[in-house]
C-alpha atoms as a PDB file:
ATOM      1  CA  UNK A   1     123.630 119.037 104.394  1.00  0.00           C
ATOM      2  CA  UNK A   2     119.920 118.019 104.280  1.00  0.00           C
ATOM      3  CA  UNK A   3     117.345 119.845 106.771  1.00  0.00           C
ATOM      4  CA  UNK A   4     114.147 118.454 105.996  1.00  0.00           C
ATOM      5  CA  UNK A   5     110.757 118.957 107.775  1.00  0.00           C
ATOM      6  CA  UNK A   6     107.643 116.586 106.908  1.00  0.00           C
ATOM      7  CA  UNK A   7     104.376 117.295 108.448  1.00  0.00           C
ATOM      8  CA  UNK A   8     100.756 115.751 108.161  1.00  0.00           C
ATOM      9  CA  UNK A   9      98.279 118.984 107.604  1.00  0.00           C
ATOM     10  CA  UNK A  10      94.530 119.127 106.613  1.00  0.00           C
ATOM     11  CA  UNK A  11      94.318 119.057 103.474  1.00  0.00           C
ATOM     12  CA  UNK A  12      92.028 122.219 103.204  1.00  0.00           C
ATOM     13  CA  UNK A  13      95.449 123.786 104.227  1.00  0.00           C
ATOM     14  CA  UNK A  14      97.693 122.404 101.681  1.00  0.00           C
ATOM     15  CA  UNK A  15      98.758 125.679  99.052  1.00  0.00           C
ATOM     16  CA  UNK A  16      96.807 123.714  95.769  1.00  0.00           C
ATOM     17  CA  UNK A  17      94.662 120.746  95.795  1.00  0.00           C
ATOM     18  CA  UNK A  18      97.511 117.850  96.366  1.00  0.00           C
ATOM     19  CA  UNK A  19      98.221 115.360  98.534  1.00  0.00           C
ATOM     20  CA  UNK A  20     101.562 116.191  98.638  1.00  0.00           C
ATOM     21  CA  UNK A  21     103.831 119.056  98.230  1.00  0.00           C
ATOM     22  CA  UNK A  22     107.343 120.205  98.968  1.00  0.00           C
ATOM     23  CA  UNK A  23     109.362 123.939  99.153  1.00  0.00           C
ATOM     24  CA  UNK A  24     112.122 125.427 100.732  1.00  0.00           C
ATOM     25  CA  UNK A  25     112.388 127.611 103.069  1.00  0.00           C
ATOM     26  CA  UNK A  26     115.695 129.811 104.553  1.00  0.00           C
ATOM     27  CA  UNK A  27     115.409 130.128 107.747  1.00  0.00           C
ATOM     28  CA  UNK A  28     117.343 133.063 109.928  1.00  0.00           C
ATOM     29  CA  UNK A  29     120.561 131.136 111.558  1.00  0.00           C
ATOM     30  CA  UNK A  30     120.515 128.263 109.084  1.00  0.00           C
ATOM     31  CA  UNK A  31     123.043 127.913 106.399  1.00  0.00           C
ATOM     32  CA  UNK A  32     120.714 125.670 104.137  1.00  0.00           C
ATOM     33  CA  UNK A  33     116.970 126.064 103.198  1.00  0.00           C
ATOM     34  CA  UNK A  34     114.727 123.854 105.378  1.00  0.00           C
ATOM     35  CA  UNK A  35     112.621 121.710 102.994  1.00  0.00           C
ATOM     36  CA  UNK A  36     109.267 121.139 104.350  1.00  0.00           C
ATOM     37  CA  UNK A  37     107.028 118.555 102.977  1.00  0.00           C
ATOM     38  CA  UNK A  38     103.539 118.929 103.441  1.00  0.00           C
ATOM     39  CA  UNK A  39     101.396 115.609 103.657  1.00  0.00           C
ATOM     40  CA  UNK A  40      97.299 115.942 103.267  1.00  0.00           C
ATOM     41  CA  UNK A  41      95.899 113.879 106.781  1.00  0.00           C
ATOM     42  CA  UNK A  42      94.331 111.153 105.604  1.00  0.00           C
ATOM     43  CA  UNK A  43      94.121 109.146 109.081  1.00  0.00           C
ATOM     44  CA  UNK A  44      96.234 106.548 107.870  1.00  0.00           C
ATOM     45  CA  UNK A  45     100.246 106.489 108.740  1.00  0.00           C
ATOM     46  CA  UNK A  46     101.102 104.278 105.792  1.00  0.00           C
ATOM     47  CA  UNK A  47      99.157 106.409 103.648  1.00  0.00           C
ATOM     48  CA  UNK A  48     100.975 109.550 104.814  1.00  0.00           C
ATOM     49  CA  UNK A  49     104.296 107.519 104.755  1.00  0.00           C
ATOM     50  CA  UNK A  50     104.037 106.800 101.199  1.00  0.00           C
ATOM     51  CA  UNK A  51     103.453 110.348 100.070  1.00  0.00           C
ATOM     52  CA  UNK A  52     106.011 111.943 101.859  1.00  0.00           C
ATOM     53  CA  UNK A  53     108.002 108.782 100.086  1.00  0.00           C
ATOM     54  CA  UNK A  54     106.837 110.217  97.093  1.00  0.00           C
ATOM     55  CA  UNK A  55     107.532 113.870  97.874  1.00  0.00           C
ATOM     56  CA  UNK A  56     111.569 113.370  99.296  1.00  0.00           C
ATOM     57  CA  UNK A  57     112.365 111.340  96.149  1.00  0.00           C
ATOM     58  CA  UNK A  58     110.997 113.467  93.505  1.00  0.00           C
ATOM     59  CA  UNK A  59     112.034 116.345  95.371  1.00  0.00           C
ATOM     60  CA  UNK A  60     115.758 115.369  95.643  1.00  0.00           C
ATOM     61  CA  UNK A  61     116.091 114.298  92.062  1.00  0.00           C
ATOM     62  CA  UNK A  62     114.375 117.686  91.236  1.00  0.00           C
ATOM     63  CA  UNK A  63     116.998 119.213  92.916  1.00  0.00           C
ATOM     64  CA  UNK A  64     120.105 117.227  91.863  1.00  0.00           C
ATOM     65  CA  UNK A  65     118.581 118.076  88.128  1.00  0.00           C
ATOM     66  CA  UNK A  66     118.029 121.566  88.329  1.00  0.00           C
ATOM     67  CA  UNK A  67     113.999 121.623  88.456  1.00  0.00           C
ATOM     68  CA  UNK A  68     113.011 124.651  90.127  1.00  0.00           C
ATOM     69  CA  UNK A  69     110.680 123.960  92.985  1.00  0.00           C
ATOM     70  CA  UNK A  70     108.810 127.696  91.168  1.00  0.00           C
ATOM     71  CA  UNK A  71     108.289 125.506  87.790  1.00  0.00           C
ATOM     72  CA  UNK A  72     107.357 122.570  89.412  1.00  0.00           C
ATOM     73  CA  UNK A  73     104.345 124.806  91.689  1.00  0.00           C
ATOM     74  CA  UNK A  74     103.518 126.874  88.545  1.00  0.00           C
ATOM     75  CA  UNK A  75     102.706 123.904  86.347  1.00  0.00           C
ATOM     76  CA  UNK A  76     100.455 121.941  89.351  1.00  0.00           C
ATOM     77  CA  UNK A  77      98.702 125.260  89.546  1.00  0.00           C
ATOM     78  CA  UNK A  78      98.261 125.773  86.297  1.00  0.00           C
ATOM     79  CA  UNK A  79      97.119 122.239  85.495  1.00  0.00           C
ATOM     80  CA  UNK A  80      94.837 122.009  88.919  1.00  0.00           C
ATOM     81  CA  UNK A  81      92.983 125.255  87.187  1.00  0.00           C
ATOM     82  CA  UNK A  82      92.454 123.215  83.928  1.00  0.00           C
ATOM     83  CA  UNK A  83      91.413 120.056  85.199  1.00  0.00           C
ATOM     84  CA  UNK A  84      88.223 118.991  83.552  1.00  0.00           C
ATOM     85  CA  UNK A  85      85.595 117.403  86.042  1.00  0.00           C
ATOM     86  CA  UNK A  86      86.266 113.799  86.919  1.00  0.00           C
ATOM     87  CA  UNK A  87      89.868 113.918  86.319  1.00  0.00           C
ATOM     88  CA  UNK A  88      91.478 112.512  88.743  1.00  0.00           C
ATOM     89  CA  UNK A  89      95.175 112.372  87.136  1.00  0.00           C
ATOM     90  CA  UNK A  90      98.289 113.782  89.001  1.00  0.00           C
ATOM     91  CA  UNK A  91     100.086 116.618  87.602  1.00  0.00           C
ATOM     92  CA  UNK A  92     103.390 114.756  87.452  1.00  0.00           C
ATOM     93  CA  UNK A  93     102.070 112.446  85.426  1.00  0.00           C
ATOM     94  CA  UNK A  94     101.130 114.676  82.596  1.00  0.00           C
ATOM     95  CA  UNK A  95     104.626 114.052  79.857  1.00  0.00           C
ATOM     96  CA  UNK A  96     104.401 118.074  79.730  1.00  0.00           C
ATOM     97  CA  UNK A  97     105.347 118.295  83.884  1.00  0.00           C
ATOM     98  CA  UNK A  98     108.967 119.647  83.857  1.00  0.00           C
ATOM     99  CA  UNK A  99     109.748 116.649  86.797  1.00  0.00           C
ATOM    100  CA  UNK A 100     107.475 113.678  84.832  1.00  0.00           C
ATOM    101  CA  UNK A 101     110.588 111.819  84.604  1.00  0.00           C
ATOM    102  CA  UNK A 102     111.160 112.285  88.328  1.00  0.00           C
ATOM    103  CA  UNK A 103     107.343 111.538  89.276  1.00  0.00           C
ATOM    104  CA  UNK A 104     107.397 108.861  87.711  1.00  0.00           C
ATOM    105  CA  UNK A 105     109.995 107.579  89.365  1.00  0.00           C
ATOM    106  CA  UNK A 106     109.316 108.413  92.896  1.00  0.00           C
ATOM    107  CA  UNK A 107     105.579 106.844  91.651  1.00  0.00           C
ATOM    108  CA  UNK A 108     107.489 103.217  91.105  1.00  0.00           C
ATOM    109  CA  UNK A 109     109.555 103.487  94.433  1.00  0.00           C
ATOM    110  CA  UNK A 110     105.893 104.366  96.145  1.00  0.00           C
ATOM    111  CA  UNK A 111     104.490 101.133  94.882  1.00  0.00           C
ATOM    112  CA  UNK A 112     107.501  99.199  95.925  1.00  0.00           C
ATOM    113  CA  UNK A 113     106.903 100.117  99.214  1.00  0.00           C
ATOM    114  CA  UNK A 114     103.365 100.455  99.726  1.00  0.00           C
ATOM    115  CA  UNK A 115     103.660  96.098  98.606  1.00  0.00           C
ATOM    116  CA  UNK A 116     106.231  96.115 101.513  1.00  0.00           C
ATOM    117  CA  UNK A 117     103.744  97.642 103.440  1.00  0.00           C
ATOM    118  CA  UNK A 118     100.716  95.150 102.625  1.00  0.00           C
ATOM    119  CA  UNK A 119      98.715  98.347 101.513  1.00  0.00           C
ATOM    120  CA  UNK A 120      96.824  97.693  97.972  1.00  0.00           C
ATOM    121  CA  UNK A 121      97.868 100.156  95.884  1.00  0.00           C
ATOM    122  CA  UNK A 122      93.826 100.543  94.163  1.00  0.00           C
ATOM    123  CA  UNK A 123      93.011 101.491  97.993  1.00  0.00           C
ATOM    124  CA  UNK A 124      95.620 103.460  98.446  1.00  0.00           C
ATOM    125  CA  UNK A 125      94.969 105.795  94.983  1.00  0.00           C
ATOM    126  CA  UNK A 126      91.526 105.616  95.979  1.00  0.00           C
ATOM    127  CA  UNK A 127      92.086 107.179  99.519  1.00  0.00           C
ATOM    128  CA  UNK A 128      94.460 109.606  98.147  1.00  0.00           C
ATOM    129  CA  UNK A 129      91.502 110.624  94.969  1.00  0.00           C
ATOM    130  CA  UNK A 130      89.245 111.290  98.056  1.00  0.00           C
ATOM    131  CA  UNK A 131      90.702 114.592  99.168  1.00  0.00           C
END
């Protein structure tokens, strides 16, 4: 049974400097964790829509794989607090992320449909750098 909330937020809000982020959360009266994605506002809905993309596949294969949502958080902390200046690399794609596999793959499915969309993917990352 999937319960799944996705919402746009400011970005200032998000819990670590991302774009994107996912984590469960049991509510009283539910018998499954709500996931909630949380999407940085970047006044664009195809922009948004491809992140939260992003976030349900790499989330759900997480998941299915037994990738702790806790690892996942603790290594985008830990490598947000190590990023040299000018580094604009995601976490996920770093081979030491315990879901690169799974980033990486959500990453291809993004492009796929951001060239559905008729959004150029150099824009896109470019937008999505600015936050």
């Amino acid at each position: 049974m999937l319960h799944i909330y996705i919402d746009t937020v400011p970005h200032s809000t998000q819990r670590y400097p991302t774009v994107g982020d996912y984590f469960d959360v049991q509510t009283p009266g539910m018998r499954v964790p709500v996931t909630n994605v949380r999407i940085s506002d970047m006044q664009d809905e195809d922009c948004e829509f491809l992140v939260a993309i992003h976030e349900l596949i790499e989330q759900h294969l997480c998941k299915k794989r037994g990738i702790s949502e806790e690892s996942i958080t603790a290594f985008d902390m830990e490598f947000e607090q190590n990023r040299l200046p000018g580094d604009v690399e995601e976490p996920g794609n770093d081979i030491r992320a315990p879901y690169y596999k799974e980033h990486v793959f959500a990453t291809s499915i993004e492009k796929l449909v951001a060239a559905e969309l008729g959004v150029d993917w150099d824009e896109y990352d470019k937008t999505v750098n600015s936050l």
